[in-house]
Protein backbone atom coordinates (compact mmCIF):
# COMPACT_ATOMS: atom_id res chain seq x y z
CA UNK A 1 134.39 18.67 235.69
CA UNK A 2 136.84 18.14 238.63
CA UNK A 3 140.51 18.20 238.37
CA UNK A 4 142.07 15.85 240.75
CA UNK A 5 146.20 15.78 240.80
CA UNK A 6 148.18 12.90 242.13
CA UNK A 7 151.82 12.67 243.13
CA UNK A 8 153.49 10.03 244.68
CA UNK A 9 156.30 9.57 247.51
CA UNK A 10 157.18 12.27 249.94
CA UNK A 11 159.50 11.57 252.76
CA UNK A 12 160.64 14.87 254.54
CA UNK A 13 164.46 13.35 255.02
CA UNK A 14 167.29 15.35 254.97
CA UNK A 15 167.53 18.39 252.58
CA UNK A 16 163.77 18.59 252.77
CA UNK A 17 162.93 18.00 255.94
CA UNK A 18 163.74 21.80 257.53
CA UNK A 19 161.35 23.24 254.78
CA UNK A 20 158.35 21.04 256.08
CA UNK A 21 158.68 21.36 259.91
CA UNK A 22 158.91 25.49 258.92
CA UNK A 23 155.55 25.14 256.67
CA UNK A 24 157.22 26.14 253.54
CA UNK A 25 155.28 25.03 250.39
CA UNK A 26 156.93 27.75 248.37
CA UNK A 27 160.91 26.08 248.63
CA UNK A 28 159.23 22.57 248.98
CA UNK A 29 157.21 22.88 245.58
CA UNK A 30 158.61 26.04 244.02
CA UNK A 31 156.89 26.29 240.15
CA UNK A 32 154.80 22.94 241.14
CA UNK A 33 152.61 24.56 243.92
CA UNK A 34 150.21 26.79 241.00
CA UNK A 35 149.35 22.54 239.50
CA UNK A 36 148.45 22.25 243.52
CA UNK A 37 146.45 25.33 244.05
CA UNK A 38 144.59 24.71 240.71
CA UNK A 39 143.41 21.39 241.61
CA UNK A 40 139.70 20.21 243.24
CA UNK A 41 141.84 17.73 244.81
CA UNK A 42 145.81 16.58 245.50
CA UNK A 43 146.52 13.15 246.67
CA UNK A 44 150.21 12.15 247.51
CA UNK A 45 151.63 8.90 249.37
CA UNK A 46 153.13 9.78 252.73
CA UNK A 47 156.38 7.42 252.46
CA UNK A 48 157.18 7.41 256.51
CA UNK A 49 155.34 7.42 259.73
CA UNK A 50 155.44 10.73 261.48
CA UNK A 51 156.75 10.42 265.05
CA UNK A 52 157.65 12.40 267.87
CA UNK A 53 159.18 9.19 270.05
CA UNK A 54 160.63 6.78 268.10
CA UNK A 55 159.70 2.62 268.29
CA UNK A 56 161.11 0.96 265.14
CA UNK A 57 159.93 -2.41 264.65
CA UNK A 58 162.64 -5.09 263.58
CA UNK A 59 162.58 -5.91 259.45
CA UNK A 60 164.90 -5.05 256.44
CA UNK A 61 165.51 -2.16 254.93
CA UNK A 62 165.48 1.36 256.34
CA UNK A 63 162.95 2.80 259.36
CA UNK A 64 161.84 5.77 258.08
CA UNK A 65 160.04 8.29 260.83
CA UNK A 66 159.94 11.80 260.72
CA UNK A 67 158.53 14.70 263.45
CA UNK A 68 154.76 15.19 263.60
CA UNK A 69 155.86 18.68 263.29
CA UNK A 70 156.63 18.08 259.04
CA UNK A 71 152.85 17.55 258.57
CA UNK A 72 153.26 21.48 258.30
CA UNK A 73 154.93 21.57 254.61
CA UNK A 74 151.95 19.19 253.52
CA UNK A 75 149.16 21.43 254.79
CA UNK A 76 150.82 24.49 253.29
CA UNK A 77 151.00 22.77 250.03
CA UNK A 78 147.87 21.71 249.64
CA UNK A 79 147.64 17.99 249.48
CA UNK A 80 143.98 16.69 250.88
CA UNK A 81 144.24 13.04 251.09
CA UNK A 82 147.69 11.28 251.98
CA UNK A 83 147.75 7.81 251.06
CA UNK A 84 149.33 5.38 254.03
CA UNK A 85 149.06 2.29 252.31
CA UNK A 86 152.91 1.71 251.95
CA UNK A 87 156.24 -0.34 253.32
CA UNK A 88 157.19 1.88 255.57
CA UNK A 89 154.20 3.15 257.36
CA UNK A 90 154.38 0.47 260.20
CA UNK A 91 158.78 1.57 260.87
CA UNK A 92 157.34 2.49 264.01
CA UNK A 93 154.79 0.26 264.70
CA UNK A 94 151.39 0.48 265.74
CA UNK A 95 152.03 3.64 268.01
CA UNK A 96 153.93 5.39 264.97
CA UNK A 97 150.59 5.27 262.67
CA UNK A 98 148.21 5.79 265.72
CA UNK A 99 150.08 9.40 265.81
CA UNK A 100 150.61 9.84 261.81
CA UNK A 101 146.82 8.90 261.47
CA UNK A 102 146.02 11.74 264.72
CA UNK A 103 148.56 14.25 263.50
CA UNK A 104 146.93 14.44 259.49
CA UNK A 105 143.34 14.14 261.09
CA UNK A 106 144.07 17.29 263.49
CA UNK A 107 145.71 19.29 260.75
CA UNK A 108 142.02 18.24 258.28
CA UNK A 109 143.67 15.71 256.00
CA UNK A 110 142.13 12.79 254.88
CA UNK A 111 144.13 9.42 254.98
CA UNK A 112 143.52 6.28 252.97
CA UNK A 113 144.93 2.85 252.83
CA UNK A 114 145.61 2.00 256.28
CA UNK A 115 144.47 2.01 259.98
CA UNK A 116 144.09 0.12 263.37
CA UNK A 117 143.14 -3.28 261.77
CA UNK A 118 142.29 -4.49 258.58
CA UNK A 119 138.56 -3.39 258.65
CA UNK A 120 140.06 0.35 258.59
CA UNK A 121 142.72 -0.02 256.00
CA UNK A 122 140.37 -1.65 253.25
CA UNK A 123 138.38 1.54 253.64
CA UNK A 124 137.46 3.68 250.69
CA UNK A 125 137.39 7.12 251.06
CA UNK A 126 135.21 9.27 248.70
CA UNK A 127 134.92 12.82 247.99
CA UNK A 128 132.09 14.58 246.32
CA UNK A 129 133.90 17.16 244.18
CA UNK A 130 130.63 19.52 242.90
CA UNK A 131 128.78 16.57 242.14
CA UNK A 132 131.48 14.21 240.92
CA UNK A 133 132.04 11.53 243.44
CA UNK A 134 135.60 10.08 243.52
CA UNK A 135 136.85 6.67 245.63
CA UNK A 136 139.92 6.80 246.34
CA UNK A 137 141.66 3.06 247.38
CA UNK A 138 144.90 2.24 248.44
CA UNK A 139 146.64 -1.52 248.64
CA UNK A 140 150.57 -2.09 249.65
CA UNK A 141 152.36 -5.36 248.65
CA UNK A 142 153.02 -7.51 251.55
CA UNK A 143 156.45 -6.40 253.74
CA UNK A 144 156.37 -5.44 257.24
CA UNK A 145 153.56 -3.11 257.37
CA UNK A 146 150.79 -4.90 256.56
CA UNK A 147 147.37 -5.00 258.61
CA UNK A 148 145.50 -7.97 259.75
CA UNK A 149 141.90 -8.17 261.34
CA UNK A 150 143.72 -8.39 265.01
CA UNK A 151 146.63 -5.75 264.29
CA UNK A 152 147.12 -1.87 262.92
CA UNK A 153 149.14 -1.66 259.34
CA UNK A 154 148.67 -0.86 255.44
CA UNK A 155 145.82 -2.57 253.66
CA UNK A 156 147.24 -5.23 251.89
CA UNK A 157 147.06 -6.12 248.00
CA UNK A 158 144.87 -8.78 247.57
CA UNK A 159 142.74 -9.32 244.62
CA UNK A 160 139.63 -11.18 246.10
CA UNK A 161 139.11 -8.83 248.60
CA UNK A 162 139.56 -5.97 246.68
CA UNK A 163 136.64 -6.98 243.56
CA UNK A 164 134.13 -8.07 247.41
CA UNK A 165 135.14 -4.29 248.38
CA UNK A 166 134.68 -2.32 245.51
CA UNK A 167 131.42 -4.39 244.40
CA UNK A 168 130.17 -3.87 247.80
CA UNK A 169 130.57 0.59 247.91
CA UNK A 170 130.39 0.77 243.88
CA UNK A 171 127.30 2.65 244.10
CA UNK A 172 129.06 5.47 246.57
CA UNK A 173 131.59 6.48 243.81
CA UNK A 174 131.83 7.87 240.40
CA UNK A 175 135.34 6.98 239.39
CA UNK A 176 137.81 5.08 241.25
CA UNK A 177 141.49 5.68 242.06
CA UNK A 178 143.73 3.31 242.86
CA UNK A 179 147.18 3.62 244.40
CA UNK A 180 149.36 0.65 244.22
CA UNK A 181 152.30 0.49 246.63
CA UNK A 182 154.57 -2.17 245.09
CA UNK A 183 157.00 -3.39 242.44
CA UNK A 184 160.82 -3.96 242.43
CA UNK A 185 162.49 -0.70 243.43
CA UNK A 186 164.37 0.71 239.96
CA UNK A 187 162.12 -1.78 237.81
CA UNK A 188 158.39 -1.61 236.27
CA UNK A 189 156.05 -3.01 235.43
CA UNK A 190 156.59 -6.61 236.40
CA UNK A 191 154.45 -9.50 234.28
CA UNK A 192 152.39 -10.00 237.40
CA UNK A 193 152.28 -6.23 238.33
CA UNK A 194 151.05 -5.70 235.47
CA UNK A 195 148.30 -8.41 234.85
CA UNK A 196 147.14 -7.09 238.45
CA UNK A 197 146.65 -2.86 237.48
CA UNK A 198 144.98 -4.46 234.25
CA UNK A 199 142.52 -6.92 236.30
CA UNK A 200 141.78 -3.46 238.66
CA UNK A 201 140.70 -1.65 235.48
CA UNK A 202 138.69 -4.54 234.20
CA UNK A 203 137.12 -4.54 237.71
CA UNK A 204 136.21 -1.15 237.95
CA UNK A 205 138.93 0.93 238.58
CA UNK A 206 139.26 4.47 236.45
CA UNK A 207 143.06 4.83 237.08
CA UNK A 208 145.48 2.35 238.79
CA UNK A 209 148.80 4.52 240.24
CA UNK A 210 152.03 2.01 240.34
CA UNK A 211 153.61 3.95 243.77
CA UNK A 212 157.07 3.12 245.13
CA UNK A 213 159.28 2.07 242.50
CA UNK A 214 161.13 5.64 242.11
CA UNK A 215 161.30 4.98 238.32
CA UNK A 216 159.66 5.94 235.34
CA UNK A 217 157.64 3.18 234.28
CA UNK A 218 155.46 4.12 231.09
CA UNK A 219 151.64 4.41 231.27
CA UNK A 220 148.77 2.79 229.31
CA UNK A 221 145.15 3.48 228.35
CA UNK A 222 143.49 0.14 228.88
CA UNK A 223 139.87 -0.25 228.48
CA UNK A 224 139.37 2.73 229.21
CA UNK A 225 141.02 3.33 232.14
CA UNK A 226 144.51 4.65 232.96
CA UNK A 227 147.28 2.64 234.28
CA UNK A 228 150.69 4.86 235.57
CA UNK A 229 153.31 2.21 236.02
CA UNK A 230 155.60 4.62 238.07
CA UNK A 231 155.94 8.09 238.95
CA UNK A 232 159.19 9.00 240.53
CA UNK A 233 159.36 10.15 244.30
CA UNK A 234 157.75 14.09 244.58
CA UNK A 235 160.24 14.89 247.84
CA UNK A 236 162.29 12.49 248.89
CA UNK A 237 165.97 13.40 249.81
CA UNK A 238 167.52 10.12 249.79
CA UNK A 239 171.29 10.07 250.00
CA UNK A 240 171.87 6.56 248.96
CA UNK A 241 170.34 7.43 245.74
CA UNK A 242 171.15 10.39 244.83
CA UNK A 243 173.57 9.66 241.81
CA UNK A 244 170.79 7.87 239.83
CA UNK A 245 169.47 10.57 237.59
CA UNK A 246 165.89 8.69 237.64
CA UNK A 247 165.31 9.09 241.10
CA UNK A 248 165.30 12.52 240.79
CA UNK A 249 163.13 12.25 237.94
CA UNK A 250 158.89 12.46 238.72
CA UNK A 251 155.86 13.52 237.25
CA UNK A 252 152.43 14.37 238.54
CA UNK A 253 149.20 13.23 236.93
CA UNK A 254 146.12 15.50 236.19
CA UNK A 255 142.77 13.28 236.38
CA UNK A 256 140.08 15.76 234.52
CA UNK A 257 136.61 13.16 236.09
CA UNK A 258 133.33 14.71 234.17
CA UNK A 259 130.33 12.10 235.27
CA UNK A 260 129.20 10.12 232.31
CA UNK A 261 132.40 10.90 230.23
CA UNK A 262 135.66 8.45 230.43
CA UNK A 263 138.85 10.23 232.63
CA UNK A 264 141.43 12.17 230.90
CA UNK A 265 144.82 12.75 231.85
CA UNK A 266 147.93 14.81 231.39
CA UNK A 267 151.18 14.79 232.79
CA UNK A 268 153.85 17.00 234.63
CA UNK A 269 157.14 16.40 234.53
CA UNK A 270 159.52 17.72 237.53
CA UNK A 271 162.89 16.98 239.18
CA UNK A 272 163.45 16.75 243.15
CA UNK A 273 166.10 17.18 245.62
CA UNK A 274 168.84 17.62 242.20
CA UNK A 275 170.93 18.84 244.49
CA UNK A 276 169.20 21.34 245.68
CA UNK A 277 165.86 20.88 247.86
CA UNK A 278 162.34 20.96 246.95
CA UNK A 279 160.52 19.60 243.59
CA UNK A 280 160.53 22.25 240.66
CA UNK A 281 159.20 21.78 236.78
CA UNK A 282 161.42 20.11 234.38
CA UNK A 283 163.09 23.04 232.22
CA UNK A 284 161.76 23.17 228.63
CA UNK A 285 164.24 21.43 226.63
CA UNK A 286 164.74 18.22 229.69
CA UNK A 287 160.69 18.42 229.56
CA UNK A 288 160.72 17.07 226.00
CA UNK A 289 163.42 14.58 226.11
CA UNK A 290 161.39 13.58 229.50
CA UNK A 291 158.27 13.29 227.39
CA UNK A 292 159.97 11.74 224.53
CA UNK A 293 161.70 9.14 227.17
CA UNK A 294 158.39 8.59 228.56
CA UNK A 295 156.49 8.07 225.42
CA UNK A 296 158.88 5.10 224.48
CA UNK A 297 158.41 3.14 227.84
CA UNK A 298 154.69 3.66 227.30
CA UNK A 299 155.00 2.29 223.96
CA UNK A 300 156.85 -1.19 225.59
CA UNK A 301 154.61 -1.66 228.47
CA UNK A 302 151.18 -2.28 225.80
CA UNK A 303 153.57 -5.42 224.75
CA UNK A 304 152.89 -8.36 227.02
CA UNK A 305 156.52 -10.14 225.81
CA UNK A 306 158.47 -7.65 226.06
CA UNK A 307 157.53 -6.50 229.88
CA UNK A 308 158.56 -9.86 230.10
CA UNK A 309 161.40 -10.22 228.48
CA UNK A 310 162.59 -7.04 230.18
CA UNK A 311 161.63 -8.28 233.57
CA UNK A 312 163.65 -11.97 232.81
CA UNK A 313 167.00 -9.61 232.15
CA UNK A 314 166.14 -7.94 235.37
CA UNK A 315 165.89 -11.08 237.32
CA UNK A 316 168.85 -12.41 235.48
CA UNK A 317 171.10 -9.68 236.63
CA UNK A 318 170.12 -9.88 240.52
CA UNK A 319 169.56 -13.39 240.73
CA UNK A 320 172.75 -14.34 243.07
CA UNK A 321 171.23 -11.00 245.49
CA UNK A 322 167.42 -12.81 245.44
CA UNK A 323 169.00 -16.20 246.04
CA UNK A 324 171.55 -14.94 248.97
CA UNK A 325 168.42 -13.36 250.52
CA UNK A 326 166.09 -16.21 250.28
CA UNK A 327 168.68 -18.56 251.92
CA UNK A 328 169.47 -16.18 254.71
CA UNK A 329 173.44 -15.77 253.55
CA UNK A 330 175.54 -13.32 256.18
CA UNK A 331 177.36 -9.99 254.79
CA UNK A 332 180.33 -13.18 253.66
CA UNK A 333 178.60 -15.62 252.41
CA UNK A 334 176.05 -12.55 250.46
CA UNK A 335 179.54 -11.16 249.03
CA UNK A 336 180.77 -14.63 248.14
CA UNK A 337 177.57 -15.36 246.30
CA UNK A 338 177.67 -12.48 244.10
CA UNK A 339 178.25 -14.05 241.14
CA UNK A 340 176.80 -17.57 242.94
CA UNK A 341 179.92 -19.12 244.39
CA UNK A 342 178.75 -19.44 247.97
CA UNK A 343 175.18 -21.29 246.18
CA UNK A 344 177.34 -23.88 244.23
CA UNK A 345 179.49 -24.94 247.17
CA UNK A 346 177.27 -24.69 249.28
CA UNK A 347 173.69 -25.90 247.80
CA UNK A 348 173.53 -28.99 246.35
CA UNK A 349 170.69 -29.24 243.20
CA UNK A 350 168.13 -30.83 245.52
CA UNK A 351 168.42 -28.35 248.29
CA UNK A 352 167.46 -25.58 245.64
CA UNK A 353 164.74 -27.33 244.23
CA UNK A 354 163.41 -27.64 247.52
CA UNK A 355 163.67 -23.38 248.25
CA UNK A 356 161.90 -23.18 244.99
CA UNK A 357 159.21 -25.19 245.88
CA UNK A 358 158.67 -23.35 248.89
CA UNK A 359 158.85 -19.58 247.10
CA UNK A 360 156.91 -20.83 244.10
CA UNK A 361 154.57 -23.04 245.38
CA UNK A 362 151.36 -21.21 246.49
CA UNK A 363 150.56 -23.30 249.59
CA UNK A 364 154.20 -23.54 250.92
CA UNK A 365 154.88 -19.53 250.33
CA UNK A 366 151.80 -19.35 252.40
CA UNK A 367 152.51 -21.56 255.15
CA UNK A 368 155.88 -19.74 255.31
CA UNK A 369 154.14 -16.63 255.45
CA UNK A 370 152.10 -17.79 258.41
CA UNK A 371 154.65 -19.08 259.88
CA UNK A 372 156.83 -15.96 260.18
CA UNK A 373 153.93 -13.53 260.69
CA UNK A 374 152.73 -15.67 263.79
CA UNK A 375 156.16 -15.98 265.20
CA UNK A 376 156.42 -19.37 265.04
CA UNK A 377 160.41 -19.63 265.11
């Protein structure tokens, strides 16, 4: 049997970051690292390019990039594979993964989920574990860091090709991990998101690991397989967000893989960076409210309507943000429209039916697409 242990965002910002340029597992993981050392195998998403000259690329949102020197803390803790396949792993562009993807190889840690095109990214990296064989695969929704056949980036989520590439290496693996880079920040699982995780299972895929969200989104045995529809960051220091209590919230999952036997899985719950640094187990009494808390949104997320019905009140209370961004609204007209004033003076009816047939519509949203990612305007 092999025992393979998954965690999902680090980002050595701020309170964390001295601990992994020094090497130290011990204040980065404190109680964690034993779950670590125990494991035939630790995989964690590496949430930032690691730089020692910075090149951020233009987009929204923040450009993460820290030293090469914080691959250090990672070593020292353990982790063997790092997935890449993310929204921030392109901040600084092609040279800033060119260096993240020499800096892990040099200190003998695997990557997964992106390279210098797309024929590198879609690659699925397996280790034999005593016999057990496990892919591991890693897809990013479509922001700024995507790869293309012509241009370094994440590999990016996209159904067809991912049933051509696991059909095509199914007889290299045993089991199949999937990490999934993508949801709303603060909301899972989507409708979509999850009719996607469920399609990976029914394709193939042993468990399906909903990365990026930085919420607690339930889990779900499906045919089975395992679906995790959120972890929680492991260590990331993030200032903006440090009042939410969930972002400081995580848990890692234990994959017990026995060949000819389905997966099993248990969970560890653990804070991060609340206040102080470093990740550290939840203390009893928090570890079964946790549990308890956890148990309920993996009760919700096996009901179809009511993901839905939760993700309708989501999109009805950030509607006027979604809209401002869509029609390219300044910081005035963005504050104006926060409860949609700026849309009704501004938009008549037939000028929003027209953005939604462009967003909704699969042909326009891709011509749009193309038109942006080719530079057009």
């Amino acid at each position: 049997m092999a025992l393979v242990t998954i965690a999902a965002d680090i980002c050595p910002i701020e309170g964390n970051r001295a601990y992994f340029l020094e090497g130290d597992a011990d204040s980065l993981l404190h109680d964690l690292l034993p779950e670590f050392e125990r494991s035939d195998l630790v995989i964690a998403n590496l949430e930032c390019p690691l730089v020692d000259s910075t090149s951020p690329i233009r987009k929204t949102g923040p450009n993460f990039g820290e030293p090469s020197g914080c691959i250090k803390g990672i070593k020292k803790a353990g982790i063997d594979v790092l997935g890449l396949a993310n929204n921030h792993v392109l901040d600084h562009g092609p040279t800033g993964l060119k260096n993240t993807l020499q800096v892990c190889a040099d200190a003998g840690i695997a990557t997964v989920g992106a390279g210098e095109n797309l024929a590198a990214a879609r690659h699925i990296l397996v280790k034999d574990l005593d016999g057990v064989r496990v892919g591991i695969l890693a897809v990013a929704e479509h922001e700024f860091s995507i790869a293309t056949s012509r241009s370094a980036g994440a590999n990016p989520l996209d159904l067809a090709d991912f049933v051509r590439n696991i059909t095509s290496h199914k007889q290299s693996f045993d089991f199949l991990i999937v990490l999934l880079h993508g949801g709303d920040e603060f909301h899972v699982p989507t409708p979509r998101l999850q009719d996607t995780c469920r399609f990976m299972v029914e394709m193939g895929a042993n468990a399906v690991l909903v990365q990026h969200p930085h919420v607690l989104g339930g889990y779900e045995q499906y045919l089975g397989g395992y679906i995790v529809y959120g972890q929680g960051a492991l260590l990331m220091d993030e200032a903006i967000y440090r009042r939410r209590q969930s972002f400081h919230q995580g848990f890692l999952v234990k994959l017990f893989l026995e060949k000819d036997s389905p997966p099993r899985i248990e969970l560890v719950p653990f804070i991060q960076s609340d206040p102080v640094p470093g990740a550290r187990c939840m203390l009893s009494d928090d570890k079964q409210k946790f549990l308890q808390d956890l148990e309920q949104k993996s009760l919700a997320v096996k009901d179809p309507a009511l993901v839905e019905a939760q993700w309708v009140r989501f999109c009805e209370a950030n509607k006027h943000g979604y809209l401002s961004s869509l029609l390219g609204h300044n910081r005035v007209l963005s504050r104006l429209n926060r409860d949609g004033l700026a849309a009704r003076l501004l938009y008549g009816p037939t000028a929003l039916l027209r953005a939604k047939n462009i967003a909704c519509c699969e042909t326009h949203r891709e011509a749009i697409q193309t038109i942006f990612e080719r530079q057009m305007i």
